[in-house]
PDB file of N, CA and C in Angstrom:
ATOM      1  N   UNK A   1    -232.858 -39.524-160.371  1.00  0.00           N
ATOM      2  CA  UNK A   1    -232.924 -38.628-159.238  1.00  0.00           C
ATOM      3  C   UNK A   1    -234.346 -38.623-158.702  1.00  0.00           C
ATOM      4  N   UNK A   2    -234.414 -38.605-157.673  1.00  0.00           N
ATOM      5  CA  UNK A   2    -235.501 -38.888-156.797  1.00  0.00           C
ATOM      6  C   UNK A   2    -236.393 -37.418-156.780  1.00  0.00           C
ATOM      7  N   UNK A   3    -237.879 -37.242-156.708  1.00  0.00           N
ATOM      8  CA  UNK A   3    -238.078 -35.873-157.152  1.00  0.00           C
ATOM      9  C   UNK A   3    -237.790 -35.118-155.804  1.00  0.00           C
ATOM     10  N   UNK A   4    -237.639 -35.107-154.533  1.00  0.00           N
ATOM     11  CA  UNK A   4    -237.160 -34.989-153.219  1.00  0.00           C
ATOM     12  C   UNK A   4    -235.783 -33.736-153.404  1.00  0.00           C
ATOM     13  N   UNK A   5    -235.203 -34.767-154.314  1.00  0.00           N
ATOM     14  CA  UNK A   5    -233.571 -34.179-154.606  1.00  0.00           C
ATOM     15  C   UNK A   5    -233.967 -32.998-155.849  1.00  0.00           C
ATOM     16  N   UNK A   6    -234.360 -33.445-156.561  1.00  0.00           N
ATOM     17  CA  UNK A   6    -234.535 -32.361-157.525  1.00  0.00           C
ATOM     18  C   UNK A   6    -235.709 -31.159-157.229  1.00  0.00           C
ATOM     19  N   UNK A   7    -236.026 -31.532-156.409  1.00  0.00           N
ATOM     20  CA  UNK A   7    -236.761 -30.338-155.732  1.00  0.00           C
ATOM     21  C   UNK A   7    -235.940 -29.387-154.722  1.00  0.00           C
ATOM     22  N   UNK A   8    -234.847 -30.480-153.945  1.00  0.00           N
ATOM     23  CA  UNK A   8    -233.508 -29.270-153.455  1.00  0.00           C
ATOM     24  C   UNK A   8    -233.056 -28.798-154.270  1.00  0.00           C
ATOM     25  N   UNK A   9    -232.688 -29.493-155.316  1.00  0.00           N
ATOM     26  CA  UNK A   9    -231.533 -28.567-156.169  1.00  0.00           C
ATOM     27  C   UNK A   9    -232.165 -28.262-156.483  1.00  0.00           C
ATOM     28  N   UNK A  10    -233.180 -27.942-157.144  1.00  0.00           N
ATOM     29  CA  UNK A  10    -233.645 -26.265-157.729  1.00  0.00           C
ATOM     30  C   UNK A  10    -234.213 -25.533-156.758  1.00  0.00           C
ATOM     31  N   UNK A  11    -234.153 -25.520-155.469  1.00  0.00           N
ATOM     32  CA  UNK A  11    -234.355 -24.384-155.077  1.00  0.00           C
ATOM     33  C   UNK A  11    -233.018 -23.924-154.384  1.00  0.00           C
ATOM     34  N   UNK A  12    -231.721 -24.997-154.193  1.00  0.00           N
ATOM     35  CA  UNK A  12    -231.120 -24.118-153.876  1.00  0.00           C
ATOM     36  C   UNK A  12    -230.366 -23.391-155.095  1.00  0.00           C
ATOM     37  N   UNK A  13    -230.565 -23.715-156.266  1.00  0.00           N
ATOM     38  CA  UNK A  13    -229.838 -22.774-157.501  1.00  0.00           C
ATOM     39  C   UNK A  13    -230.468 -21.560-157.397  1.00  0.00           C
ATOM     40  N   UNK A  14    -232.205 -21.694-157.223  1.00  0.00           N
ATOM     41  CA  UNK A  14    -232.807 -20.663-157.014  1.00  0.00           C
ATOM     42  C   UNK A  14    -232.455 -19.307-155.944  1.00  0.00           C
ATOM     43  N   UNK A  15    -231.619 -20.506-154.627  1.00  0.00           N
ATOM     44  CA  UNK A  15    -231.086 -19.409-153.868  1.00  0.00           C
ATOM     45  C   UNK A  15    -229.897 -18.448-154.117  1.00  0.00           C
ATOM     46  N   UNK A  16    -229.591 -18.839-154.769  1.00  0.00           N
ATOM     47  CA  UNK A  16    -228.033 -18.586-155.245  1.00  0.00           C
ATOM     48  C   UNK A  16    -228.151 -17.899-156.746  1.00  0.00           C
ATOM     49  N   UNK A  17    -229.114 -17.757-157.098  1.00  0.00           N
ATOM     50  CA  UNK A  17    -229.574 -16.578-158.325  1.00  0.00           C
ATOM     51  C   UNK A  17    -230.275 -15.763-157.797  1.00  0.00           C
ATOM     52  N   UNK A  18    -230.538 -15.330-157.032  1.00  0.00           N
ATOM     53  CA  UNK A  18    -231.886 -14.619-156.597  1.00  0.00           C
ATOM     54  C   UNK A  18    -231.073 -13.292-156.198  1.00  0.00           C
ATOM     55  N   UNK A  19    -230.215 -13.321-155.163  1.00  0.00           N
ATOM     56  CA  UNK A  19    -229.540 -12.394-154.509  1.00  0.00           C
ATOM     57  C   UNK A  19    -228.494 -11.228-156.294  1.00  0.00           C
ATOM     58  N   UNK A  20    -227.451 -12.294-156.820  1.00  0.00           N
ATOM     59  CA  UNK A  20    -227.472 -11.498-158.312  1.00  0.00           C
ATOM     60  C   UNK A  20    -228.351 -10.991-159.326  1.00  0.00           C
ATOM     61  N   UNK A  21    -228.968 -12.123-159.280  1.00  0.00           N
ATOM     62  CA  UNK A  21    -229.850 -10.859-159.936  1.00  0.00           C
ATOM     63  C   UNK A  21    -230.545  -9.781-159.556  1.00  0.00           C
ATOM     64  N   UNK A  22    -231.078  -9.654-157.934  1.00  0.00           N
ATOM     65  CA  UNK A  22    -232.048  -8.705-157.529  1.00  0.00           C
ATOM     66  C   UNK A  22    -230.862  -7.866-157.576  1.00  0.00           C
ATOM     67  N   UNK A  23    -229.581  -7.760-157.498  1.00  0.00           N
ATOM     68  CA  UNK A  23    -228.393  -6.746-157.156  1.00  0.00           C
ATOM     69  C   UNK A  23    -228.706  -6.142-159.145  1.00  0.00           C
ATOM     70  N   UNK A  24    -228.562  -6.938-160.258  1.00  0.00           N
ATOM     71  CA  UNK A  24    -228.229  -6.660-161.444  1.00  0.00           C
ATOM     72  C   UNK A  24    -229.343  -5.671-162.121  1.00  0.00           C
ATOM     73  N   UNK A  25    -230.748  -6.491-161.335  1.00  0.00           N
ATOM     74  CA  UNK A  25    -232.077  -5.595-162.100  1.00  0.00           C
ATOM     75  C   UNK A  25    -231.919  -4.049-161.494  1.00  0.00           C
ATOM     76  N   UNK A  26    -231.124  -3.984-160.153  1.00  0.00           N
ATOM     77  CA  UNK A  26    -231.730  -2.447-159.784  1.00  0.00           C
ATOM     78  C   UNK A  26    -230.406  -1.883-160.295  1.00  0.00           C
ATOM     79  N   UNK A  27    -229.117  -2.012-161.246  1.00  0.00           N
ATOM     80  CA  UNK A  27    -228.319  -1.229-161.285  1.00  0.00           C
ATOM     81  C   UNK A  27    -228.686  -0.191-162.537  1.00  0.00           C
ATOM     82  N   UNK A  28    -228.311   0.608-161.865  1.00  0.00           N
ATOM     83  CA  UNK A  28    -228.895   2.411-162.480  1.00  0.00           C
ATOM     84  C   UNK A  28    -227.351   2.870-163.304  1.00  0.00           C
ATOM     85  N   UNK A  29    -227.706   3.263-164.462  1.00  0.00           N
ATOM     86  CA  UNK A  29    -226.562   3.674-165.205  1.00  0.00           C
ATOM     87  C   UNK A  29    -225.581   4.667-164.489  1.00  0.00           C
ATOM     88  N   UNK A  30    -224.863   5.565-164.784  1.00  0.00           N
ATOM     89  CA  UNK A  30    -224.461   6.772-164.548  1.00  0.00           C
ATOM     90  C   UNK A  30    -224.708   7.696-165.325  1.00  0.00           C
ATOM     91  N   UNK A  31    -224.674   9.057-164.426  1.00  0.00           N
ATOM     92  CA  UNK A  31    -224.999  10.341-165.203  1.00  0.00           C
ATOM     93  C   UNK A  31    -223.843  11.031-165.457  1.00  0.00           C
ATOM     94  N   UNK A  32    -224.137  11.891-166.366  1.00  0.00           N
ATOM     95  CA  UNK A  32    -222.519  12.586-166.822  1.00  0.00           C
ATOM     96  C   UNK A  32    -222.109  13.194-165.347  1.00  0.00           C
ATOM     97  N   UNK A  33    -222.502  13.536-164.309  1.00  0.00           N
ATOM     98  CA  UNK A  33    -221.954  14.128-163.072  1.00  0.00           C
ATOM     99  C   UNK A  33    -222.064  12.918-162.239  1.00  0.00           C
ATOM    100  N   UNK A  34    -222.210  11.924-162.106  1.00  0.00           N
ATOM    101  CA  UNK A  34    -221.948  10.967-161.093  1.00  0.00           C
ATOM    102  C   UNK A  34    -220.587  10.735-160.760  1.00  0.00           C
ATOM    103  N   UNK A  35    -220.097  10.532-159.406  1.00  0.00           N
ATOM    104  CA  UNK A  35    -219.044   9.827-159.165  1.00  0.00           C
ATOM    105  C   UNK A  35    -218.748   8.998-158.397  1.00  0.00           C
ATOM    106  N   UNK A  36    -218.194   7.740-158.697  1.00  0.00           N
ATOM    107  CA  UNK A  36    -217.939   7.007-157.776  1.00  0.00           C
ATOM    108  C   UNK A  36    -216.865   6.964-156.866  1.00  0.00           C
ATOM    109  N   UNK A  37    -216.369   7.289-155.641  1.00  0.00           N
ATOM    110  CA  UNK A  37    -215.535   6.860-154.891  1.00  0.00           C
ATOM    111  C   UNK A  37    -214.919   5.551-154.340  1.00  0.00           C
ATOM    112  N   UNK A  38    -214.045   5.214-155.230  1.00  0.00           N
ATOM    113  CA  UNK A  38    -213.089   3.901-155.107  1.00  0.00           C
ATOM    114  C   UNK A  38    -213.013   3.387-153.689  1.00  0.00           C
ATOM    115  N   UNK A  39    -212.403   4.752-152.645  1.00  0.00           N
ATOM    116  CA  UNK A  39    -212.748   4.052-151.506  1.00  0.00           C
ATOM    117  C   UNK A  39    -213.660   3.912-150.176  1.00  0.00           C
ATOM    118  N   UNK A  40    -214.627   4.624-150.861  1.00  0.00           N
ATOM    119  CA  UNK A  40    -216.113   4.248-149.922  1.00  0.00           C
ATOM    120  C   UNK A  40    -217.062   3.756-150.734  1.00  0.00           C
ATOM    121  N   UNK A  41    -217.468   3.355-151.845  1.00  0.00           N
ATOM    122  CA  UNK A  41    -218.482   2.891-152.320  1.00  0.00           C
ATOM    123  C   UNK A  41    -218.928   1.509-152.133  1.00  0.00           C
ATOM    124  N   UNK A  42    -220.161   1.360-152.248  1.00  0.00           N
ATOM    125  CA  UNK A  42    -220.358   0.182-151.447  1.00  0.00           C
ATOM    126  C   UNK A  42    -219.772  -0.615-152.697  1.00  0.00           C
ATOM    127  N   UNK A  43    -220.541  -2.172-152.807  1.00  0.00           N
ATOM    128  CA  UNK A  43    -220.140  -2.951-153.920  1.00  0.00           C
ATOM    129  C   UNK A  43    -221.411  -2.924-155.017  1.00  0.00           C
ATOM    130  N   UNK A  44    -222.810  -2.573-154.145  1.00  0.00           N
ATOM    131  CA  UNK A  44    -223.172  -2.109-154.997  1.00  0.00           C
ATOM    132  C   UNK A  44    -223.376  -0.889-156.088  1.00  0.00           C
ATOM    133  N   UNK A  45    -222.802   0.260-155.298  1.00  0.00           N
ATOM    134  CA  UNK A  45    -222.266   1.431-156.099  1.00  0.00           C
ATOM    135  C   UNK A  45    -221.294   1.326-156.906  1.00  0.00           C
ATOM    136  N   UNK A  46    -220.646   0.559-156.708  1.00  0.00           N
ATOM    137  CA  UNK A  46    -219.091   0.108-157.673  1.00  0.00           C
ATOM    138  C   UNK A  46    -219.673  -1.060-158.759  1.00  0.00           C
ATOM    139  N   UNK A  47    -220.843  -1.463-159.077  1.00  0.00           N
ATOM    140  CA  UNK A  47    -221.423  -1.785-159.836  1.00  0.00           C
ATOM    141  C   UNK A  47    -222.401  -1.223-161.249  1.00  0.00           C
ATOM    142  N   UNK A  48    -222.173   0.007-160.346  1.00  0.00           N
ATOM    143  CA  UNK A  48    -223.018   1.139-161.284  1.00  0.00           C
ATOM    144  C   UNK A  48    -221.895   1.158-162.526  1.00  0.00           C
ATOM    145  N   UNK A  49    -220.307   1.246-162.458  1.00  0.00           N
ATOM    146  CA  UNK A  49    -219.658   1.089-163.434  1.00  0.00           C
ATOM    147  C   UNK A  49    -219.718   0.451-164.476  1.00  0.00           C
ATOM    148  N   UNK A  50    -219.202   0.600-166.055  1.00  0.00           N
ATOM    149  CA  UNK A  50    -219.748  -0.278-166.473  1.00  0.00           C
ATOM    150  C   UNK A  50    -218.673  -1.284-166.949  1.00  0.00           C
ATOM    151  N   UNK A  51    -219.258  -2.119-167.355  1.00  0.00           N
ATOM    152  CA  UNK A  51    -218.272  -4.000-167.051  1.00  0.00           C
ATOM    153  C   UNK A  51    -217.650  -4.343-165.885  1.00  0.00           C
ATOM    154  N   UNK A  52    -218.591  -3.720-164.710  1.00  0.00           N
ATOM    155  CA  UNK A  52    -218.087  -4.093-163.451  1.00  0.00           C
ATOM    156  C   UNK A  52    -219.274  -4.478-163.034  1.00  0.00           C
ATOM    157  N   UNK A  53    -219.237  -5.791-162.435  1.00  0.00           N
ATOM    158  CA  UNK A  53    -220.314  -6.943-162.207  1.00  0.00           C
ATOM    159  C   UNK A  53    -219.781  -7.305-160.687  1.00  0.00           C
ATOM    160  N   UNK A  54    -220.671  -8.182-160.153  1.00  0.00           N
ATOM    161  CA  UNK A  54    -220.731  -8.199-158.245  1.00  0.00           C
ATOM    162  C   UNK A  54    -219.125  -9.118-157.686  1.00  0.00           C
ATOM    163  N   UNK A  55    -218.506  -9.464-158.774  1.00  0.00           N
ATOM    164  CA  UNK A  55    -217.022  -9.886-158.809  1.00  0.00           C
ATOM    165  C   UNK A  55    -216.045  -9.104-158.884  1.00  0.00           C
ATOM    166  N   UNK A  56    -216.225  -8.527-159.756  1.00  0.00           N
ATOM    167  CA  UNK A  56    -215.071  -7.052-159.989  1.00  0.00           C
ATOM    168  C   UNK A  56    -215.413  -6.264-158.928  1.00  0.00           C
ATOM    169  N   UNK A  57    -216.294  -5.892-158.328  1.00  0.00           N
ATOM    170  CA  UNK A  57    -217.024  -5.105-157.196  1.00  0.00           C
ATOM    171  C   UNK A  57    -216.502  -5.495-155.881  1.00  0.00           C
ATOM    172  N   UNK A  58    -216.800  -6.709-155.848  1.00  0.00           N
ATOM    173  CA  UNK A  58    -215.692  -7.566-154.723  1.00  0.00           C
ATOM    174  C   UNK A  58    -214.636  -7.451-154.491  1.00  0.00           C
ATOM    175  N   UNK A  59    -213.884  -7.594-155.832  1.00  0.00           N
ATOM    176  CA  UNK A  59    -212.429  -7.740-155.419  1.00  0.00           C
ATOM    177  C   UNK A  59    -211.850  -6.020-155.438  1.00  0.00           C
ATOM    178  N   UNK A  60    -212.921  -5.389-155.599  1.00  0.00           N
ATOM    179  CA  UNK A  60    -212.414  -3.721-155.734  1.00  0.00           C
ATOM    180  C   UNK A  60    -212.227  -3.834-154.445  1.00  0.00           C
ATOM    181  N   UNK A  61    -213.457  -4.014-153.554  1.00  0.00           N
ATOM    182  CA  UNK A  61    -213.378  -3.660-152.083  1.00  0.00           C
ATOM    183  C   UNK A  61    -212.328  -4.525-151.660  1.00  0.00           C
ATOM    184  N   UNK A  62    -211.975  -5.723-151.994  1.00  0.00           N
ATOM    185  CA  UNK A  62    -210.977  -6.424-151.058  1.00  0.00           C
ATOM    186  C   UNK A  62    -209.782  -6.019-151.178  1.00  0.00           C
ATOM    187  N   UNK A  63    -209.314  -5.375-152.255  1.00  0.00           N
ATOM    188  CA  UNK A  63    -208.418  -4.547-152.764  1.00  0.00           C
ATOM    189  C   UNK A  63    -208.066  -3.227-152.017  1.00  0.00           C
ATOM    190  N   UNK A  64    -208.643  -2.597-152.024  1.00  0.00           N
ATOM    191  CA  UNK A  64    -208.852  -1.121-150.859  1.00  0.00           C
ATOM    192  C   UNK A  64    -208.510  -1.452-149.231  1.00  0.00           C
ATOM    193  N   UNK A  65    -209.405  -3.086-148.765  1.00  0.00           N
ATOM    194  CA  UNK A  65    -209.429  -3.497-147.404  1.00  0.00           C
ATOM    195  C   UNK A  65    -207.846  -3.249-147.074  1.00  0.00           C
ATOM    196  N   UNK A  66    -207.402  -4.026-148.259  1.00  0.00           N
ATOM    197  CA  UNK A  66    -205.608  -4.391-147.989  1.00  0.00           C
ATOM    198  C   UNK A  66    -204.895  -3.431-147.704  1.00  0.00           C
ATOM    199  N   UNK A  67    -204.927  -2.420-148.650  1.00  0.00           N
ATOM    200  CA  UNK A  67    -204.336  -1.085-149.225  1.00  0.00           C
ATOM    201  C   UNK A  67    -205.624   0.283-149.616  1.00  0.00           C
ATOM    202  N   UNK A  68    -205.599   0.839-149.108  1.00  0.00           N
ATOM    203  CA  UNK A  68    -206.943   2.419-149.577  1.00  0.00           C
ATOM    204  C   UNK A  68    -206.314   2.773-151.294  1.00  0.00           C
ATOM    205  N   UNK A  69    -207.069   3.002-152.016  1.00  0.00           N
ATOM    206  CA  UNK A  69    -206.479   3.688-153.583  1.00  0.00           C
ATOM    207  C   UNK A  69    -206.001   4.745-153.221  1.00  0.00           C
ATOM    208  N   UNK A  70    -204.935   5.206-154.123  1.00  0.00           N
ATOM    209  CA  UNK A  70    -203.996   6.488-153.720  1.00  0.00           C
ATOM    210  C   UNK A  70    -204.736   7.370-154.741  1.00  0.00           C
ATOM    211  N   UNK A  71    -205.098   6.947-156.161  1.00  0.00           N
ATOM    212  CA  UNK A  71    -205.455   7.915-156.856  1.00  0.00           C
ATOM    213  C   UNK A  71    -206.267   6.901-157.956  1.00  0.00           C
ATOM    214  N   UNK A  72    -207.201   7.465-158.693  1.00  0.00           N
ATOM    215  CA  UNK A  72    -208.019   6.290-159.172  1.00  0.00           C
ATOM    216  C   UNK A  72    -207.573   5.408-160.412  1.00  0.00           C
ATOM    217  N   UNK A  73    -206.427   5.765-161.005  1.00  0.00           N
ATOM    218  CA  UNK A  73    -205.446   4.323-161.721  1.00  0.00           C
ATOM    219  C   UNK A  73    -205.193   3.693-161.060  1.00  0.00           C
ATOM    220  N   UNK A  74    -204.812   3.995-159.496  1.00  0.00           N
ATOM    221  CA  UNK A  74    -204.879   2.119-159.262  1.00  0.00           C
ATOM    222  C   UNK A  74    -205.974   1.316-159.292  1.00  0.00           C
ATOM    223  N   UNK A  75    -207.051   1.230-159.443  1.00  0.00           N
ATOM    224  CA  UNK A  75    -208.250   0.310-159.647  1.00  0.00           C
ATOM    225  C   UNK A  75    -207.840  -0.408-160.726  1.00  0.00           C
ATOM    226  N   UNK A  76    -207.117  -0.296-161.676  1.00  0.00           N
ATOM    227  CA  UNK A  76    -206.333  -1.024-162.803  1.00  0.00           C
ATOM    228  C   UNK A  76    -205.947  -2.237-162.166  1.00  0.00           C
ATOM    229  N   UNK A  77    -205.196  -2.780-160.865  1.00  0.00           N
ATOM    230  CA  UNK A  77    -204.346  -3.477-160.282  1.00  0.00           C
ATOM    231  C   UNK A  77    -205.567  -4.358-160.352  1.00  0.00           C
ATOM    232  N   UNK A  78    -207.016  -4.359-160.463  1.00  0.00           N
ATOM    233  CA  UNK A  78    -207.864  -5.769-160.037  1.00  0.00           C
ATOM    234  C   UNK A  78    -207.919  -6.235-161.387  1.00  0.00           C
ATOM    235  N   UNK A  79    -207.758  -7.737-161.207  1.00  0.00           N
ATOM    236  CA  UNK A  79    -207.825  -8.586-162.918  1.00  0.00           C
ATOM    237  C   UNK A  79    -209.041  -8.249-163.177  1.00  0.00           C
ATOM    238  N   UNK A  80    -208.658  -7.963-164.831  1.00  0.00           N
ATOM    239  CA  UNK A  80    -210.167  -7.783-165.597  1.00  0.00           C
ATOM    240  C   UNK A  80    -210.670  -6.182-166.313  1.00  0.00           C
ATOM    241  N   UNK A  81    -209.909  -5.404-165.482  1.00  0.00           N
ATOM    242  CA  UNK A  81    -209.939  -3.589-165.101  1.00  0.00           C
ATOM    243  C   UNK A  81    -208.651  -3.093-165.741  1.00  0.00           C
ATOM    244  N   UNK A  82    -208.939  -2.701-166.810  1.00  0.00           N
ATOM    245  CA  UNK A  82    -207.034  -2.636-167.334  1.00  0.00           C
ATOM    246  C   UNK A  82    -207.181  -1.205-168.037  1.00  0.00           C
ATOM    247  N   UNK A  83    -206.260  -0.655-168.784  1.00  0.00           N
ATOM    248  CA  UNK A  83    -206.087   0.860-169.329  1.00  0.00           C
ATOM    249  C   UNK A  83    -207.189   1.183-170.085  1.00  0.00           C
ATOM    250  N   UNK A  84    -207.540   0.175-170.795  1.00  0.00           N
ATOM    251  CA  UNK A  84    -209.051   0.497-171.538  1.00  0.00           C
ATOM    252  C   UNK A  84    -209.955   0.933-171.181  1.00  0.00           C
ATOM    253  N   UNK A  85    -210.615  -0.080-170.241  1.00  0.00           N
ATOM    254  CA  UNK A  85    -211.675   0.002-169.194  1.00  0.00           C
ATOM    255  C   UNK A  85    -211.910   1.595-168.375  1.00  0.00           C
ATOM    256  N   UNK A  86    -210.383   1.888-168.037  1.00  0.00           N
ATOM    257  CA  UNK A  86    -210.287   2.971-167.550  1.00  0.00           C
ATOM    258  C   UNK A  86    -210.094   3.917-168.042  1.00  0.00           C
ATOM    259  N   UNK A  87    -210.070   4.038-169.284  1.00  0.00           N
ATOM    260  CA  UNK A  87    -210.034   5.058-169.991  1.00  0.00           C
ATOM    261  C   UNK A  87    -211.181   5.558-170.533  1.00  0.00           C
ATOM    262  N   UNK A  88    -212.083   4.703-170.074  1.00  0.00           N
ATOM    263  CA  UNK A  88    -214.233   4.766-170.392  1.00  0.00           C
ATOM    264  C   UNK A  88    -214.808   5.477-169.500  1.00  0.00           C
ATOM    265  N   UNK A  89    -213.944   4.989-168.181  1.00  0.00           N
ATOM    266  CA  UNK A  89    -214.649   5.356-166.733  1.00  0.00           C
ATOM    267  C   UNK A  89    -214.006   6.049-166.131  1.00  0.00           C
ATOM    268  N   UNK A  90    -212.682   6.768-166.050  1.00  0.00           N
ATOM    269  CA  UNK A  90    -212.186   7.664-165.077  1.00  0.00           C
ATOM    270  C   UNK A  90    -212.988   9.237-165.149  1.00  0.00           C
ATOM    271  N   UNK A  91    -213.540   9.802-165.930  1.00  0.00           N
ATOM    272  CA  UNK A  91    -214.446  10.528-165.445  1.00  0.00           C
ATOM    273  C   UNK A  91    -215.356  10.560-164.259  1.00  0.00           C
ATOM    274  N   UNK A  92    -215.446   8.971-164.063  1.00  0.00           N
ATOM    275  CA  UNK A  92    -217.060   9.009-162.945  1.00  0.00           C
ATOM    276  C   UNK A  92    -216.243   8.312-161.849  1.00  0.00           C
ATOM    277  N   UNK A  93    -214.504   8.376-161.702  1.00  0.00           N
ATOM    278  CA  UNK A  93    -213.956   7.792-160.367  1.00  0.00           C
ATOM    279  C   UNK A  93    -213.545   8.749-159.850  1.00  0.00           C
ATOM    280  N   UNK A  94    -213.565   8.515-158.520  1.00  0.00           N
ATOM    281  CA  UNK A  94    -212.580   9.460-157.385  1.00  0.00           C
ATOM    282  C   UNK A  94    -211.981   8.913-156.315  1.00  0.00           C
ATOM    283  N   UNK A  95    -211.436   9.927-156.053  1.00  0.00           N
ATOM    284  CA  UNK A  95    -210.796   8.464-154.481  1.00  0.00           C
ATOM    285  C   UNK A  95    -210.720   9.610-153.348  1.00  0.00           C
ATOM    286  N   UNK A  96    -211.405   9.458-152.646  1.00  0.00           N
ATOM    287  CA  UNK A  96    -211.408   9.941-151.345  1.00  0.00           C
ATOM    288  C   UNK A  96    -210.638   9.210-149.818  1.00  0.00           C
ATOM    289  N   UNK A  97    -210.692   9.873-148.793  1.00  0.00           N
ATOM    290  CA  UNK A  97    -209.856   9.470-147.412  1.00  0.00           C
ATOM    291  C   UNK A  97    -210.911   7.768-147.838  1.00  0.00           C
ATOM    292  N   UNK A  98    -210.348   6.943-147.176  1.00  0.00           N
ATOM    293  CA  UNK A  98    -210.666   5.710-146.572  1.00  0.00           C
ATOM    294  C   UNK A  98    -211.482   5.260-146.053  1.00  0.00           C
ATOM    295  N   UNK A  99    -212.469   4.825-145.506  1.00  0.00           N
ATOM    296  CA  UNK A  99    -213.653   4.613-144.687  1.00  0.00           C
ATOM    297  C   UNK A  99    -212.961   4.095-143.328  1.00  0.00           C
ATOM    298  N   UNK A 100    -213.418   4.478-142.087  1.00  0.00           N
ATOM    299  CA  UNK A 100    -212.601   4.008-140.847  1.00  0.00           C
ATOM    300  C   UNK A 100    -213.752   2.417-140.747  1.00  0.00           C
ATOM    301  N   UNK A 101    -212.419   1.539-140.407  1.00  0.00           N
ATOM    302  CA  UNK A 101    -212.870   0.255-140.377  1.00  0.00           C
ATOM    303  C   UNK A 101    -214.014   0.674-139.226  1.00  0.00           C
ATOM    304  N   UNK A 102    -215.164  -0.357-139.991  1.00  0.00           N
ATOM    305  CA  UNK A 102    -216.424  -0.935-138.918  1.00  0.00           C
ATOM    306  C   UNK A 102    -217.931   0.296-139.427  1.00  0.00           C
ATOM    307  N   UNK A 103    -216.970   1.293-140.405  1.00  0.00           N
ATOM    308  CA  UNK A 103    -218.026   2.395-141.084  1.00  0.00           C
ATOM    309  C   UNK A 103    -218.530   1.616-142.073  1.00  0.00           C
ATOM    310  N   UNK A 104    -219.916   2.150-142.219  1.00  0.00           N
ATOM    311  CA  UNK A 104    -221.114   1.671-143.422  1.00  0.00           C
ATOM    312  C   UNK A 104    -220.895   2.345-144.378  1.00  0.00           C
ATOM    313  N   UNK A 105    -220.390   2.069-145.664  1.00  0.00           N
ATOM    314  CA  UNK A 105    -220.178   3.008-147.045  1.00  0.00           C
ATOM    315  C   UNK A 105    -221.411   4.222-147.061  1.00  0.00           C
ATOM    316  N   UNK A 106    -221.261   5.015-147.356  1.00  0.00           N
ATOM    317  CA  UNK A 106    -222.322   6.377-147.596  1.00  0.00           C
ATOM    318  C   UNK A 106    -222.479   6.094-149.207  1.00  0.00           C
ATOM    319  N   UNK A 107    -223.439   7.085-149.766  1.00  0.00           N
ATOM    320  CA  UNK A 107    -223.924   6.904-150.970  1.00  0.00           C
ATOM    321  C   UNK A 107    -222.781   8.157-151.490  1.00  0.00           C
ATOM    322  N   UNK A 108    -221.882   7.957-152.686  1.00  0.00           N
ATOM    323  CA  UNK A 108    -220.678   8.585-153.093  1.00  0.00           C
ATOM    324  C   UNK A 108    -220.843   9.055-154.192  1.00  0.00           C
ATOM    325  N   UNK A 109    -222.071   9.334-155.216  1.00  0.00           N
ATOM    326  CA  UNK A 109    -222.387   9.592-156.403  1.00  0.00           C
ATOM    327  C   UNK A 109    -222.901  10.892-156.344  1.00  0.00           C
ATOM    328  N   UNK A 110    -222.308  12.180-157.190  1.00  0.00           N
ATOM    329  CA  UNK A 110    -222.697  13.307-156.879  1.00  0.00           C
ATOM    330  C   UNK A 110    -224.236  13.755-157.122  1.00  0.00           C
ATOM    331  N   UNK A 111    -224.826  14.672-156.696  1.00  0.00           N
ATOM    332  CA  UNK A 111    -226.105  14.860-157.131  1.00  0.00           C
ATOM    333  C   UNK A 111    -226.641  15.201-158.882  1.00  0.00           C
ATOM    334  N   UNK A 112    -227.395  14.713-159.148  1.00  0.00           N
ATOM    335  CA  UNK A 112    -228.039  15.403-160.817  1.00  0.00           C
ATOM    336  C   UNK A 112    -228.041  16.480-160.333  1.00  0.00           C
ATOM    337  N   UNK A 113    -227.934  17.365-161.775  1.00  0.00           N
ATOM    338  CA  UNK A 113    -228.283  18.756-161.860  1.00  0.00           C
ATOM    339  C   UNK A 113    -229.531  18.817-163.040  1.00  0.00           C
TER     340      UNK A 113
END
């Protein structure tokens, strides 16, 4: 390989790590009063969950796009998210009205006390 080429490919791997990880270093745990809203949270708020990574986060939202959550067991329906999982985290879910298409997610995590 010519060093030309191997100087693209590593920077475009570089491009294509950069964006996950800067999303992974800033995720902030949850507090015993946090909550997330299933259907306004952004993907990075739906990351704050835990074993939910910028994939599961994805397909949460593409999930909702289709159909809004009725109540927060359905988040179960995305592969990967099953009775277990949810039986860790339904404390810190909620499901609120829908976001009207073309709205910017609001920040959905209740305040510390």
């Amino acid at each position: 390989m010519t060093r030309r080429l191997r100087l693209a490919v590593a920077v475009a791997v570089l491009a294509l790590a950069l964006p996950a990880s800067a999303a992974f270093t800033t995720k902030r745990a949850l507090g015993p009063n946090d909550r997330i809203d299933l259907n306004r949270a952004s993907t990075v708020e739906l990351m704050r969950l835990p074993g939910v990574g910028q994939k599961k986060a994805q397909a949460i939202v593409a999930l909702r796009a289709r159909r809004p959550f009725r109540k927060p067991e359905d988040v179960v329906a995305v592969k990967g998210l099953g009775p277990a999982w949810f039986a860790k985290v339904k404390a810190h879910l909620v499901v609120g009205a829908p976001l009207a298409a073309g709205t910017a997610p609001a920040v959905t995590t209740a305040s510390r006390k």
